[in-house]
Protein backbone atom coordinates (compact mmCIF):
# COMPACT_ATOMS: atom_id res chain seq x y z
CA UNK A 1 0.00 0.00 0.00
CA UNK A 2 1.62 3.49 -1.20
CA UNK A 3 1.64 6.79 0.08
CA UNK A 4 -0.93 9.04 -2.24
CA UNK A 5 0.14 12.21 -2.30
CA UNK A 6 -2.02 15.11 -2.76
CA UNK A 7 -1.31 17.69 -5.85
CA UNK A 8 -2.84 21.07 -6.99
CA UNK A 9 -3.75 21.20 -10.04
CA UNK A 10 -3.10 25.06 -10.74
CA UNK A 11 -3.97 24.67 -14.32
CA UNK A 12 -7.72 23.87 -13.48
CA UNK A 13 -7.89 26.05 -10.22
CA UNK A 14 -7.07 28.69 -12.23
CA UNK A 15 -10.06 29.05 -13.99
CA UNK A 16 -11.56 30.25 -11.24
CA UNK A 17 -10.57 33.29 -11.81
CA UNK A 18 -12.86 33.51 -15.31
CA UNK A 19 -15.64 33.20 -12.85
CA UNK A 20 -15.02 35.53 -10.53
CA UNK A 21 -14.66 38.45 -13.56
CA UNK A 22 -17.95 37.07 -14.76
CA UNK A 23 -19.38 37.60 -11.63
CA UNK A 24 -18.19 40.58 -10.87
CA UNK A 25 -19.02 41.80 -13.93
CA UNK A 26 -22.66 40.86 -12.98
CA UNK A 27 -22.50 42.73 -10.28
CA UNK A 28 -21.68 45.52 -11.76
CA UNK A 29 -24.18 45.27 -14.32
CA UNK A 30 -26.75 44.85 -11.75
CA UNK A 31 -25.73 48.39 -10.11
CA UNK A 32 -25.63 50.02 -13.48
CA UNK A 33 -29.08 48.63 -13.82
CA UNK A 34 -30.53 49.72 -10.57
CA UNK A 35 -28.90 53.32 -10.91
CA UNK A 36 -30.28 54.00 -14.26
CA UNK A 37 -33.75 52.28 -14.22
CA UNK A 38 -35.24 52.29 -10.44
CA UNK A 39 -35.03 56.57 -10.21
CA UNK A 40 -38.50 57.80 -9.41
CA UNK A 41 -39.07 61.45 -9.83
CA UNK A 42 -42.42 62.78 -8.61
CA UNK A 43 -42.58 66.93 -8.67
CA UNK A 44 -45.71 66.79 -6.09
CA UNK A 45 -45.79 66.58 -1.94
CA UNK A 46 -47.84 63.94 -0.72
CA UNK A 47 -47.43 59.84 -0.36
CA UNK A 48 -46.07 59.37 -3.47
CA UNK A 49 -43.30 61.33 -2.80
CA UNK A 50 -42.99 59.68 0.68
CA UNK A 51 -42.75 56.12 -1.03
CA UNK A 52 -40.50 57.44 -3.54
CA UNK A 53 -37.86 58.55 -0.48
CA UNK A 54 -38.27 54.89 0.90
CA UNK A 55 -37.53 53.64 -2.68
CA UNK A 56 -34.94 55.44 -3.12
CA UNK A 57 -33.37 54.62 0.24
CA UNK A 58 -33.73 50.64 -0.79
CA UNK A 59 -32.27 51.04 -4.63
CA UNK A 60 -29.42 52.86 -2.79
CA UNK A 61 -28.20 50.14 -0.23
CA UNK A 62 -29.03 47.29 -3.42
CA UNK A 63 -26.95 49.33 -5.24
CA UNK A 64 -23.94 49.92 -2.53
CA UNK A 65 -24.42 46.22 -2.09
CA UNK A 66 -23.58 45.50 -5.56
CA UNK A 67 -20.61 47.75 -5.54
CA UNK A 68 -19.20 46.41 -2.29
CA UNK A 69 -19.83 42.68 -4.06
CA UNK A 70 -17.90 43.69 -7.00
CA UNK A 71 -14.74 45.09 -5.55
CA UNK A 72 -14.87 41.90 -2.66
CA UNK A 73 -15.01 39.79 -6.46
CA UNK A 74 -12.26 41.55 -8.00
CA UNK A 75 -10.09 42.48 -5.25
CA UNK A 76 -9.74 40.66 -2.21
CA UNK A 77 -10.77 37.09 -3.34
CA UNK A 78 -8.89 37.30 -6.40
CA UNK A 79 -6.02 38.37 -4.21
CA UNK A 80 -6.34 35.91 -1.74
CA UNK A 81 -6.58 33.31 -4.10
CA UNK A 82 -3.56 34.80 -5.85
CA UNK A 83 -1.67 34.48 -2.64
CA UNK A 84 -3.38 30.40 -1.79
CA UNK A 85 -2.29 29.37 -5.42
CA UNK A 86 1.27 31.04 -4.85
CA UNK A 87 1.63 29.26 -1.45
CA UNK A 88 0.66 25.69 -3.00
CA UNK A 89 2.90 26.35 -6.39
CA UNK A 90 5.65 27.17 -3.72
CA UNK A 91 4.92 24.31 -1.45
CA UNK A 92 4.70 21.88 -4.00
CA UNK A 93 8.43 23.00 -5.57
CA UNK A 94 9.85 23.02 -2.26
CA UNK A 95 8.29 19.21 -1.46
CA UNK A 96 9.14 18.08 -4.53
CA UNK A 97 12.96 19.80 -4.21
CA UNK A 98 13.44 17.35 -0.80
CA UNK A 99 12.15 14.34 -1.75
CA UNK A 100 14.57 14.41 -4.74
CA UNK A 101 17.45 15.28 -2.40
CA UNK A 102 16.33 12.25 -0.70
CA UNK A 103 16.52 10.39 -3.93
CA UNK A 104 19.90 11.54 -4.40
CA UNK A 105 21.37 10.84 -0.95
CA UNK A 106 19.41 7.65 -0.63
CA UNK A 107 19.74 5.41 -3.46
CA UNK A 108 17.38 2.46 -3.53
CA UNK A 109 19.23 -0.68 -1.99
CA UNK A 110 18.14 -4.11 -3.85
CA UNK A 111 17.70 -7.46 -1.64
């Protein structure tokens, strides 16, 4: 029975990082959207008005929401992951580095 020993597969976990721009882009669309399309504009006093404060008091924290969503997409995961993947690429060469100095000072015996 052998040792398995785990590997990260940067190529694939890469691709992540497609996603998160999509999503973030998403985001982004979805406080463009909200910005230019919710605004209610009533000249009168009364109810209307009243709702339209509310309403524009709810589009607001959607669209801070949004906002705060897109820079969390393209700033500090992407960066964290940046850092993960950089840790595992540096783990890996280091791992791989001692185990062939192992090889080196430890040549198999035969029986």
């Amino acid at each position: 029975m052998g040792i398995e020993m785990f590997t990260f597969d940067h190529e694939h976990a890469r691709k992540i990082f497609d996603a998160l721009e999509t999503l973030s882009e998403d985001a982004q669309a979805g406080s463009t959207y909200l910005s230019g399309y919710t605004a209610l504009s009533f000249p009168e006093q009364g109810i209307i008005n009243l709702l339209s404060g509310s309403h524009a008091e709810v589009t607001t924290a959607a669209t801070d929401q949004l906002d705060n969503l897109y820079e969390y997409l393209r700033t500090t995961l992407t960066d964290n992951l940046i850092d993960t993947f950089a840790l595992y690429r540096n783990e890996d060469a280091e791992n791989r580095d001692r185990l062939r100095a192992l090889e080196i000072s430890s040549p198999p015996t035969t029986r």
